[in-house]
PDB file of N, CA and C in Angstrom:
ATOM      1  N   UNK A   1      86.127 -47.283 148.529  1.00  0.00           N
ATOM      2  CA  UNK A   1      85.925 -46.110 149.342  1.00  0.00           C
ATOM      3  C   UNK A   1      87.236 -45.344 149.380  1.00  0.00           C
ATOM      4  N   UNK A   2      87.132 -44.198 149.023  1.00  0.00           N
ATOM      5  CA  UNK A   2      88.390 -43.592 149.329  1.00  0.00           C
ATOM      6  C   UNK A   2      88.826 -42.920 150.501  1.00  0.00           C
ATOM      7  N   UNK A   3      89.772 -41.504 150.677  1.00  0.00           N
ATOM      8  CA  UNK A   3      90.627 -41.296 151.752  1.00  0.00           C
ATOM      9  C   UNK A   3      89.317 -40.698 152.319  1.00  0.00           C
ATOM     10  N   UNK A   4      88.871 -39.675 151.545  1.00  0.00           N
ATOM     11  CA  UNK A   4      87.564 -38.430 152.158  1.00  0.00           C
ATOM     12  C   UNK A   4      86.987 -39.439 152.908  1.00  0.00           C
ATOM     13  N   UNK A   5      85.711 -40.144 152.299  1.00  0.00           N
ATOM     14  CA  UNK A   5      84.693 -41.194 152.321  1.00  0.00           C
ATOM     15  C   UNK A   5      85.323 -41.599 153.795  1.00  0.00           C
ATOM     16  N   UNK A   6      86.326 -42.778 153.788  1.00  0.00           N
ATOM     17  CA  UNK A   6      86.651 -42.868 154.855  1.00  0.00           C
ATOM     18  C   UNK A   6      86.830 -42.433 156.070  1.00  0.00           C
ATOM     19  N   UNK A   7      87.303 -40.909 156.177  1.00  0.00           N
ATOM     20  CA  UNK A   7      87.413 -40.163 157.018  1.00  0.00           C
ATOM     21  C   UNK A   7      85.786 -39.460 157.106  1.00  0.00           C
ATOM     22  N   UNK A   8      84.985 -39.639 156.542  1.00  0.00           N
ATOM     23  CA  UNK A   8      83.648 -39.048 156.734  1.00  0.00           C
ATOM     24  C   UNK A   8      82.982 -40.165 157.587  1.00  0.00           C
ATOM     25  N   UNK A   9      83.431 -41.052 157.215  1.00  0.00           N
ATOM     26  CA  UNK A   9      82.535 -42.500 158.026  1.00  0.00           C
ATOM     27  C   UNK A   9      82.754 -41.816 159.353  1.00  0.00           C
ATOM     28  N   UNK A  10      84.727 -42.543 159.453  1.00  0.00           N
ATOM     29  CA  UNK A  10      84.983 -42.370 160.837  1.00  0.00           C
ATOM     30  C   UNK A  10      84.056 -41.169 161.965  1.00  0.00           C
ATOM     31  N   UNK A  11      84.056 -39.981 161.259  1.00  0.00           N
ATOM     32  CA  UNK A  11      83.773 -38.820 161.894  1.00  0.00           C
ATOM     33  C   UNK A  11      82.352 -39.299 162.059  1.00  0.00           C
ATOM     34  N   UNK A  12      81.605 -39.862 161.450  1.00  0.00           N
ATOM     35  CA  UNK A  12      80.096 -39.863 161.620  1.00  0.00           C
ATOM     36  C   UNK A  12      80.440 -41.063 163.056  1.00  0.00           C
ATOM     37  N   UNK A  13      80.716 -41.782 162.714  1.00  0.00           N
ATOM     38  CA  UNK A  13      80.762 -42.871 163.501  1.00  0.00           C
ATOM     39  C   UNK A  13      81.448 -42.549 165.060  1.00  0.00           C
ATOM     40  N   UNK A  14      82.331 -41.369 165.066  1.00  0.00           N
ATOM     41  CA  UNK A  14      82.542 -40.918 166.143  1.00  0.00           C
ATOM     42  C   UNK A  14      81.547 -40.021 166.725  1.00  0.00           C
ATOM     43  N   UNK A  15      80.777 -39.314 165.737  1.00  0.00           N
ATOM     44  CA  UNK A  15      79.931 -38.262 166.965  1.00  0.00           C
ATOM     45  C   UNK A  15      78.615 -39.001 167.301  1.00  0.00           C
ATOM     46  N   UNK A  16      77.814 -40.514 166.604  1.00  0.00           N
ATOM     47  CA  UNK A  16      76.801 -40.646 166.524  1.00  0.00           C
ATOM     48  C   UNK A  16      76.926 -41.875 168.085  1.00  0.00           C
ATOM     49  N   UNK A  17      78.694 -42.471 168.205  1.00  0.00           N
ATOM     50  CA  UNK A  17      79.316 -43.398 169.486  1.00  0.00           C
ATOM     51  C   UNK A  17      79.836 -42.962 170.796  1.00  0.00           C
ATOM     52  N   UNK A  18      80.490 -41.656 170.287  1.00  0.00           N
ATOM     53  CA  UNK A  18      81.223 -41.939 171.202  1.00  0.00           C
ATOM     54  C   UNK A  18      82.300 -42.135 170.818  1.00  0.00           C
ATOM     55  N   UNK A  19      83.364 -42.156 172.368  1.00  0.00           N
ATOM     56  CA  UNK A  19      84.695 -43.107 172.755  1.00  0.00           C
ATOM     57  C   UNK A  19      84.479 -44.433 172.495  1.00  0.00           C
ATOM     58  N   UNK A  20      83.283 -45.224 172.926  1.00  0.00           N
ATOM     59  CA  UNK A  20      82.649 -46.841 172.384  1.00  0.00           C
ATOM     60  C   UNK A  20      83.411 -47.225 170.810  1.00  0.00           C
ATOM     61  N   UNK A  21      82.771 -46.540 170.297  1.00  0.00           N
ATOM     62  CA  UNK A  21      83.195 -46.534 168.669  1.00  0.00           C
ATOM     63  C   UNK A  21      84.526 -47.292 168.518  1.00  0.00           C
ATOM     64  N   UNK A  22      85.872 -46.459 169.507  1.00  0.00           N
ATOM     65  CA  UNK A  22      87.384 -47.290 169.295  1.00  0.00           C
ATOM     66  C   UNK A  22      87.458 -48.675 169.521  1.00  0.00           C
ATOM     67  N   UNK A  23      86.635 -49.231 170.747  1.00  0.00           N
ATOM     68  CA  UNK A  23      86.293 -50.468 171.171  1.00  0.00           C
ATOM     69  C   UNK A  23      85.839 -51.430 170.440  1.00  0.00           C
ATOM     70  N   UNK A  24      84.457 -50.859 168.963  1.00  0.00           N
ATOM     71  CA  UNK A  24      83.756 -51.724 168.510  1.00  0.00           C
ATOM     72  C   UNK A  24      85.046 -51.888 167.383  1.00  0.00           C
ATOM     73  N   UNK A  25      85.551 -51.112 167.031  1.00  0.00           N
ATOM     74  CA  UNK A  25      86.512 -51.273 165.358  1.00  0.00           C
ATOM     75  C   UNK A  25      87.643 -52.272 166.064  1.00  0.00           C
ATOM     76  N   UNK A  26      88.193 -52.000 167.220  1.00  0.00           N
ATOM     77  CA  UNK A  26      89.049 -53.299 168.094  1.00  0.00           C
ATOM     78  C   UNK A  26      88.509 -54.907 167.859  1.00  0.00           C
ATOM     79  N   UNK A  27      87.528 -54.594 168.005  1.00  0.00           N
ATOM     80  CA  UNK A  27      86.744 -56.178 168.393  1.00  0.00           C
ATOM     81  C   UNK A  27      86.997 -56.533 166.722  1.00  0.00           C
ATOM     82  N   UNK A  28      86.074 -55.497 165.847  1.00  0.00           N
ATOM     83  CA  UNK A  28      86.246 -55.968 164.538  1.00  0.00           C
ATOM     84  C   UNK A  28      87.587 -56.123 164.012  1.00  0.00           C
ATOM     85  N   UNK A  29      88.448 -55.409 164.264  1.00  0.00           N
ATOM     86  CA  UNK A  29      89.446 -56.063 163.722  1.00  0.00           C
ATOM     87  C   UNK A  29      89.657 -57.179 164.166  1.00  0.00           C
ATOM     88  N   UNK A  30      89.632 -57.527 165.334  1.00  0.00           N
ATOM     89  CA  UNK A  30      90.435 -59.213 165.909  1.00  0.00           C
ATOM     90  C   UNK A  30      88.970 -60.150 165.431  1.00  0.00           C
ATOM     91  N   UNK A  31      87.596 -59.709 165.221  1.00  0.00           N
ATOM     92  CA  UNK A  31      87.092 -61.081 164.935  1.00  0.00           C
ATOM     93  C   UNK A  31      87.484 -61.351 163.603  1.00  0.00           C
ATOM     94  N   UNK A  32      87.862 -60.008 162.664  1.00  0.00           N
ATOM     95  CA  UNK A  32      87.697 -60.397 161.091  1.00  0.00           C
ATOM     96  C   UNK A  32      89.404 -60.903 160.679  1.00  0.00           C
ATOM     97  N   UNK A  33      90.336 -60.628 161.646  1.00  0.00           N
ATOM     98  CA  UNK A  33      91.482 -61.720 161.496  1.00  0.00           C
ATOM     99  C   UNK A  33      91.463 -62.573 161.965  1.00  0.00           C
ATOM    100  N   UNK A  34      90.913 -63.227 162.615  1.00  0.00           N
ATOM    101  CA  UNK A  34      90.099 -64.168 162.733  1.00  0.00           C
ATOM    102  C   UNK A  34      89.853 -65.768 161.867  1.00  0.00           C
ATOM    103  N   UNK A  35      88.981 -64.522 161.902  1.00  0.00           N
ATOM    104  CA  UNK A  35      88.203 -65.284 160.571  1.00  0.00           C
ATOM    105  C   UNK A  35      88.639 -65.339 158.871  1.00  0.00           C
ATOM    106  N   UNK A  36      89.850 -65.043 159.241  1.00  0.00           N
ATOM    107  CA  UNK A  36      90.366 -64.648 157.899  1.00  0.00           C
ATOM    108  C   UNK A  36      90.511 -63.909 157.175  1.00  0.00           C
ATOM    109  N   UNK A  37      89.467 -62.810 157.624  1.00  0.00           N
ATOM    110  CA  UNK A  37      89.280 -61.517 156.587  1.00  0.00           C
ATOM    111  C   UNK A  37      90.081 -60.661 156.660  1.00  0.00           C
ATOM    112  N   UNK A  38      91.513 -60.588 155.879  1.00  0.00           N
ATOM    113  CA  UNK A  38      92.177 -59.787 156.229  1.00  0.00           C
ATOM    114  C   UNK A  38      91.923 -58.383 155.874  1.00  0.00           C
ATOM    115  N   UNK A  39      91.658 -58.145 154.307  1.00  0.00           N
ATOM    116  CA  UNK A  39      91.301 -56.992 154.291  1.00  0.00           C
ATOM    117  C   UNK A  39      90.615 -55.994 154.703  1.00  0.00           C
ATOM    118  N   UNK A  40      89.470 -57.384 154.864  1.00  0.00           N
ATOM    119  CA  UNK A  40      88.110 -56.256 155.564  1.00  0.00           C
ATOM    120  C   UNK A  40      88.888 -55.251 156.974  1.00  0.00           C
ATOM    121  N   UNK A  41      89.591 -56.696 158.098  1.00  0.00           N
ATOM    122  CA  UNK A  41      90.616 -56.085 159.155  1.00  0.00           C
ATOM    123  C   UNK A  41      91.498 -54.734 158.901  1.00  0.00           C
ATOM    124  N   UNK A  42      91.811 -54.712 157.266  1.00  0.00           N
ATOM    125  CA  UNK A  42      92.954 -53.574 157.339  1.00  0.00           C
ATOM    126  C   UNK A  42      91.564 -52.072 156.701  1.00  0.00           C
ATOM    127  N   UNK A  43      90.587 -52.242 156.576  1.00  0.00           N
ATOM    128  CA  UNK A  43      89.532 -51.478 156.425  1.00  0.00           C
ATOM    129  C   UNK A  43      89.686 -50.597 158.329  1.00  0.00           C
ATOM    130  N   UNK A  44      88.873 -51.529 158.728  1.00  0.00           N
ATOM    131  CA  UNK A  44      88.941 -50.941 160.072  1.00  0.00           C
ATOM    132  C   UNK A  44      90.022 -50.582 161.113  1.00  0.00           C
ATOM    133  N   UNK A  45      90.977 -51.186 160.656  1.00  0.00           N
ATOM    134  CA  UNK A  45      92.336 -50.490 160.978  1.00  0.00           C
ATOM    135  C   UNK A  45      92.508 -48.950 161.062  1.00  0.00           C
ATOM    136  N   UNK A  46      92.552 -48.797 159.398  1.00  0.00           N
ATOM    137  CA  UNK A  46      92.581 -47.753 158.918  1.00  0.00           C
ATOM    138  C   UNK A  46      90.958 -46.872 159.882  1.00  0.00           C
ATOM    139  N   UNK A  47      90.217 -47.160 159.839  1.00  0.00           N
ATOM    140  CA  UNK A  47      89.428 -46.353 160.680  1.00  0.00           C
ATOM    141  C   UNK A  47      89.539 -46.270 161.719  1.00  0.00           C
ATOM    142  N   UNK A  48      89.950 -47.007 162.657  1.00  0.00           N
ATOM    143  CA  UNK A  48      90.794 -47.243 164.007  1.00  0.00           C
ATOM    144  C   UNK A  48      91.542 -45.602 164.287  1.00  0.00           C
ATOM    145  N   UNK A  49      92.686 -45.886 163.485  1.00  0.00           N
ATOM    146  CA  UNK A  49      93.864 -45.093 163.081  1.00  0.00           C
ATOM    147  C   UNK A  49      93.001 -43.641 162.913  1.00  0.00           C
ATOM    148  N   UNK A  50      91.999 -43.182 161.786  1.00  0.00           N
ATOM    149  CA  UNK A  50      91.525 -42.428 161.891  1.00  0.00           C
ATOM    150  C   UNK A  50      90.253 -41.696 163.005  1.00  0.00           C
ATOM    151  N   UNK A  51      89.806 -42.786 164.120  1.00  0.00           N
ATOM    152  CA  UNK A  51      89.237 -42.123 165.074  1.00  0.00           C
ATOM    153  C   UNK A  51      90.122 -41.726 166.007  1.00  0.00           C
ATOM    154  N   UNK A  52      91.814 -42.679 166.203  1.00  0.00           N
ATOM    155  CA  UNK A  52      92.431 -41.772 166.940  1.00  0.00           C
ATOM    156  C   UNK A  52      92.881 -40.858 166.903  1.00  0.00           C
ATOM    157  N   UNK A  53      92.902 -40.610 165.870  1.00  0.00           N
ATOM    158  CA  UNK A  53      93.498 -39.215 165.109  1.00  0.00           C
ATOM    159  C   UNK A  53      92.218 -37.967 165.508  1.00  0.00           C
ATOM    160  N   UNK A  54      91.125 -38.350 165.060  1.00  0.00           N
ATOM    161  CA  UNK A  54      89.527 -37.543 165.525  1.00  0.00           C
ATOM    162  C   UNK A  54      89.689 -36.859 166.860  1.00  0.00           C
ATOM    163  N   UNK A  55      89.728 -38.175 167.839  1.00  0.00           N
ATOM    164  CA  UNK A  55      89.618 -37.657 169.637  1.00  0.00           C
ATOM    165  C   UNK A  55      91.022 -36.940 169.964  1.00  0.00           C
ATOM    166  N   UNK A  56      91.925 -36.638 169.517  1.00  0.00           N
ATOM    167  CA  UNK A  56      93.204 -36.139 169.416  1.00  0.00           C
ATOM    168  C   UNK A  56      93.311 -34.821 168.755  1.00  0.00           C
ATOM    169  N   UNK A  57      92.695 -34.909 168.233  1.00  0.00           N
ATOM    170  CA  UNK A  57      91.820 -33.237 167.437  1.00  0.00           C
ATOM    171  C   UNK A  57      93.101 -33.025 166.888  1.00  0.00           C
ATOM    172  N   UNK A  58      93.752 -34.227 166.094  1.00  0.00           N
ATOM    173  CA  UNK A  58      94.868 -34.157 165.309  1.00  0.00           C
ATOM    174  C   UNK A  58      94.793 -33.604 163.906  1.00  0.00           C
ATOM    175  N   UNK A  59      93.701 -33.952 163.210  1.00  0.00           N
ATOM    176  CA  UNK A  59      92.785 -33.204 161.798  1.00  0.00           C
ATOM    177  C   UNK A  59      91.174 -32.991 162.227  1.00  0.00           C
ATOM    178  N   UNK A  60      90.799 -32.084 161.248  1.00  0.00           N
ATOM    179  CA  UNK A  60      89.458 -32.159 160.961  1.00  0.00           C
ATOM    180  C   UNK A  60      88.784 -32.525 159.784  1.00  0.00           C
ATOM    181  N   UNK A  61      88.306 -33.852 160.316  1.00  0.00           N
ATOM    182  CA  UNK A  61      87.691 -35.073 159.248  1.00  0.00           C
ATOM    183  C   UNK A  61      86.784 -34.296 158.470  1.00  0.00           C
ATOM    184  N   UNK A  62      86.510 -33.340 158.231  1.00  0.00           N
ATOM    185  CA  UNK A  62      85.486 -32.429 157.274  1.00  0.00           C
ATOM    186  C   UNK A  62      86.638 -31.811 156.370  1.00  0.00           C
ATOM    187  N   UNK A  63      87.778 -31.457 156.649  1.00  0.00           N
ATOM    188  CA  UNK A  63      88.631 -30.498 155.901  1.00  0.00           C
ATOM    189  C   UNK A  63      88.832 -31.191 154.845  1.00  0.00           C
ATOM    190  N   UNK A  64      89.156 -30.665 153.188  1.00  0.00           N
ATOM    191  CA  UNK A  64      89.435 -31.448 152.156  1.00  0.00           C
ATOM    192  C   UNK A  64      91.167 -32.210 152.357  1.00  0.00           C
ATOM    193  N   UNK A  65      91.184 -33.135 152.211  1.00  0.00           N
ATOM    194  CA  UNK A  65      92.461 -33.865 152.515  1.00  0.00           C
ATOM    195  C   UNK A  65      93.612 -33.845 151.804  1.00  0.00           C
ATOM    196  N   UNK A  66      94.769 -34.008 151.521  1.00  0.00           N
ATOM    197  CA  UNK A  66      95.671 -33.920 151.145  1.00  0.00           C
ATOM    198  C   UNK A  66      96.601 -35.310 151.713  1.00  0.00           C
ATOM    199  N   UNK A  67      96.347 -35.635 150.956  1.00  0.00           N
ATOM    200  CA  UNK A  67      97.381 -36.897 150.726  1.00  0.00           C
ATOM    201  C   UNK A  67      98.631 -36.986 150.408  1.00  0.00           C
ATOM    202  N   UNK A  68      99.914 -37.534 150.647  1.00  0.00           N
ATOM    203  CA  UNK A  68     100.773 -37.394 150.679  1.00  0.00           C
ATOM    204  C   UNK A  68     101.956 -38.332 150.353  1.00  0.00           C
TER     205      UNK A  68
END
């Protein structure tokens, strides 16, 4: 999945949750380090990172991205 993709999740996943949404990617990260899964953990990290960025109206997860 790349940077867009990712940031399209997040955004879906924020307007379809809520504030809830930050809570559920929390939990997932600590059950899937856990359990070992690290990567999967640095998946939702990274979406973490990008819903706080969302409710902060820091970018707009629709705009084409630029990476850096």
């Amino acid at each position: 999945m790349g940077a867009e993709e990712t940031c399209r999740l997040a955004a879906d996943l924020a307007e379809e949750f809520g504030e809830q949404v930050s809570r559920v990617a929390e939990r997932a990260i600590a059950t899937l380090e856990a359990d070992g899964f690290i990567e999967r953990a640095l998946i939702w990290r990274a979406i973490h990172a990008i819903l706080a960025d969302i409710a902060a109206n820091r970018f707009d997860p629709y705009a084409p991205i630029a990476i850096h």
